[in-house]
Protein backbone atom coordinates (compact mmCIF):
# COMPACT_ATOMS: atom_id res chain seq x y z
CA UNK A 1 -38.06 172.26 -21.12
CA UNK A 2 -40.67 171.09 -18.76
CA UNK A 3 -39.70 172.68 -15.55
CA UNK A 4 -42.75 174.26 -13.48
CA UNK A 5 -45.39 172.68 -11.37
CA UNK A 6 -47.98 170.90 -13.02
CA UNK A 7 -51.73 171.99 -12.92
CA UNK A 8 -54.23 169.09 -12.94
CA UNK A 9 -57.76 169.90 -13.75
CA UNK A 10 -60.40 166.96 -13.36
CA UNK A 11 -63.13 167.77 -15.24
CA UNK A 12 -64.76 164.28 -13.83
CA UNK A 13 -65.97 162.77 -10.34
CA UNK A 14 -64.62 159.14 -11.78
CA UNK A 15 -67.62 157.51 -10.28
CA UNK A 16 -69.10 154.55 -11.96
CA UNK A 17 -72.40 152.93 -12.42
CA UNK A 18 -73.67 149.39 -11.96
CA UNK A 19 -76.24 147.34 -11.21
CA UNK A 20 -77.35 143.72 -10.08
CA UNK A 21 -79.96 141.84 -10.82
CA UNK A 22 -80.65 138.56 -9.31
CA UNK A 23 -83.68 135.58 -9.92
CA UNK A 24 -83.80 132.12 -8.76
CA UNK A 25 -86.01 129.44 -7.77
CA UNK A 26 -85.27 127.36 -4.67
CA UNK A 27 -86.71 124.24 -3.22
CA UNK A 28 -86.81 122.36 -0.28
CA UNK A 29 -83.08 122.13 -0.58
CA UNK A 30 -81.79 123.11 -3.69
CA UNK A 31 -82.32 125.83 -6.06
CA UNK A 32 -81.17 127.53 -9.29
CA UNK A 33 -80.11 131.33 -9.71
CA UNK A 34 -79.83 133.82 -12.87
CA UNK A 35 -77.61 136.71 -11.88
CA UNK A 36 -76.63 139.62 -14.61
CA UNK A 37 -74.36 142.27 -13.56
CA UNK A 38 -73.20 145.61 -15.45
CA UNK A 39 -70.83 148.21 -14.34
CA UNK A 40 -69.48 151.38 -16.95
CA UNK A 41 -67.13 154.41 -15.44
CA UNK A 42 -65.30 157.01 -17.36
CA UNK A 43 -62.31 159.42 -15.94
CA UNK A 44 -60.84 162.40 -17.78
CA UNK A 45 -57.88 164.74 -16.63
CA UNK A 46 -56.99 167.84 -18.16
CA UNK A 47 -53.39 169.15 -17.34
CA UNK A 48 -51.54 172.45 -18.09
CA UNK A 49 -47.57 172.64 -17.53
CA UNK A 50 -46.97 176.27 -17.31
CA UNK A 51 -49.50 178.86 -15.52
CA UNK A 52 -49.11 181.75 -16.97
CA UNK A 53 -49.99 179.97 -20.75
CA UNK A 54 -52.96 177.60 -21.15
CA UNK A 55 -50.59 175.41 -23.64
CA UNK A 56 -49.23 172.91 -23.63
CA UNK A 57 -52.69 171.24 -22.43
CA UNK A 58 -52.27 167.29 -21.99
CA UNK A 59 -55.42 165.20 -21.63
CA UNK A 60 -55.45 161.65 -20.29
CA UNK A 61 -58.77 159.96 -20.23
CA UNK A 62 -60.37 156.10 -19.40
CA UNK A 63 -63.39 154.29 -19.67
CA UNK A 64 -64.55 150.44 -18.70
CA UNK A 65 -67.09 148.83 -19.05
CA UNK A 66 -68.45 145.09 -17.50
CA UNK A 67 -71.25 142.74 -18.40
CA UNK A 68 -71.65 139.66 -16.65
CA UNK A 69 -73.86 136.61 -16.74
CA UNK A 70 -74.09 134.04 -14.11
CA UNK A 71 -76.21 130.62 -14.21
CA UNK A 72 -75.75 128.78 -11.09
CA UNK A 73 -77.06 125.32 -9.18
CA UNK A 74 -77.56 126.26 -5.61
CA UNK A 75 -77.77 124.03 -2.09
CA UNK A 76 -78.68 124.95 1.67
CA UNK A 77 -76.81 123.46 4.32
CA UNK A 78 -76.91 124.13 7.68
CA UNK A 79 -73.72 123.74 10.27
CA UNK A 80 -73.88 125.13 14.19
CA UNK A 81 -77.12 126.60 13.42
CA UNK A 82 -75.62 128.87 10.98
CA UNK A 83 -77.59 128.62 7.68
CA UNK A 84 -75.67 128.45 4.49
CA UNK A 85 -75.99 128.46 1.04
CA UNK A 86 -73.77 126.73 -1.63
CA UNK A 87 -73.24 127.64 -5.16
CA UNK A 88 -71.68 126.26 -8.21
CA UNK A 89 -72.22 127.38 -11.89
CA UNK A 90 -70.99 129.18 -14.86
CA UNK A 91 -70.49 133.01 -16.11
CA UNK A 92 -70.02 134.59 -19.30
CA UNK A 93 -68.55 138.19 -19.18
CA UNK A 94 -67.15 140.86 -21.54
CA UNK A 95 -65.18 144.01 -20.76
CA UNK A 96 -64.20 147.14 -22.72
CA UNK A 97 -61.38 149.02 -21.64
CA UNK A 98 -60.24 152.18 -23.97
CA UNK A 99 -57.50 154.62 -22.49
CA UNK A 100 -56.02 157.32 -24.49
CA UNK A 101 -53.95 160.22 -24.01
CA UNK A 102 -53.53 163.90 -26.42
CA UNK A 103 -51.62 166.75 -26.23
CA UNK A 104 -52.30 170.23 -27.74
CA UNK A 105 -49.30 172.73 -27.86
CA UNK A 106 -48.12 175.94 -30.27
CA UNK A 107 -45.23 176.34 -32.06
CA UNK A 108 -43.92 179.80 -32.61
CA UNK A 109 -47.01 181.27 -31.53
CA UNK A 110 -48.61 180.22 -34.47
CA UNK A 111 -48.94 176.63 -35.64
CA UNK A 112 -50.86 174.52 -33.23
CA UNK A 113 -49.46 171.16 -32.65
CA UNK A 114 -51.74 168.05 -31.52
CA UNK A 115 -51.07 164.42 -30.86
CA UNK A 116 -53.19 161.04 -29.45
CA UNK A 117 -52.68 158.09 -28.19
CA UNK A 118 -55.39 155.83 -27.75
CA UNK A 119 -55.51 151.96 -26.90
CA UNK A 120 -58.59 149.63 -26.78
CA UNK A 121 -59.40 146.20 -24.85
CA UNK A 122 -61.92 143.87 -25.62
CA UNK A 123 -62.22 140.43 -23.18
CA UNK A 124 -64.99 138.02 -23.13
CA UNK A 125 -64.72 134.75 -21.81
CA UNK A 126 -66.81 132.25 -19.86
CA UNK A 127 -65.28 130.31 -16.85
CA UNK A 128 -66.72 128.12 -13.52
CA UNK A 129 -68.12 129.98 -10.59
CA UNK A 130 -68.23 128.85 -6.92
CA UNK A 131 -70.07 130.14 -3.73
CA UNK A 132 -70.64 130.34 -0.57
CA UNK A 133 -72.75 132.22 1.94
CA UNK A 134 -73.98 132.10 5.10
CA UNK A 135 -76.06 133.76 7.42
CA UNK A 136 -76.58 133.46 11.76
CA UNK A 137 -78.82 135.38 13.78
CA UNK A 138 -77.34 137.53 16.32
CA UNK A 139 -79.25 137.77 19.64
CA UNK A 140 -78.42 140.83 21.04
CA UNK A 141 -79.93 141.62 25.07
């Protein structure tokens, strides 16, 4: 019977990674832009119920990861002197998710027992994108 306090080790920080990269052409007044985008993170947790034995050990982990590309028409526009920028285009993305979940105990003192879980997501898909940005100078003194 599970009964004590649980002791959580995390063996990671959980941070992830990315980056951006953007390239476009503008005009006068219009323009087109090329963005990719990737991110990736992984998390693992390593948990003990009982502190005076190092079993049962249960160990949770994650990982996702992102791709995106976007292919977009752009405009300028300006409205009380603030300049913006409008966007409309397409992206294609995909995504991998996997989680899973073990647990490592003994039996008796002698026969180790182990079990996983694991499940696994896979997503692409392309869709419409819209934007909008603007930017104003701030005078200041």
């Amino acid at each position: 019977m599970l009964e004590e306090t649980t002791i959580s080790e995390d063996t990671d920080a959980s941070l992830g990674f990315g980056n951006r990269l953007t390239l476009g052409v503008r005009g006068s007044n219009a323009g087109l832009q090329c963005q990719y985008w990737t991110f990736a993170t992984d998390h693992v947790v390593s948990e003990s119920w009982q502190q005076s034995r190092p079993i049962p050990r249960f160990i949770t982990s994650s990982a996702a990861a992102l791709e995106t590309v976007d292919l977009e028409i752009t405009q300028q526009h300006t409205l009380f002197g603030c300049q913006l920028e409008s966007s409309f285009g397409g992206r294609y993305a995909e995504y991998d998710g996997q989680e899973s979940a073990g647990v490592v105990d003994e039996l008796h003192d002698s026969l180790e027992l182990s079990g996983l879980a694991r499940a696994t997501r896979h997503l692409r898909g392309a869709g419409p994108t819209l934007g909008l940005s603007g930017r104003k100078n701030l005078r200041i003194g």
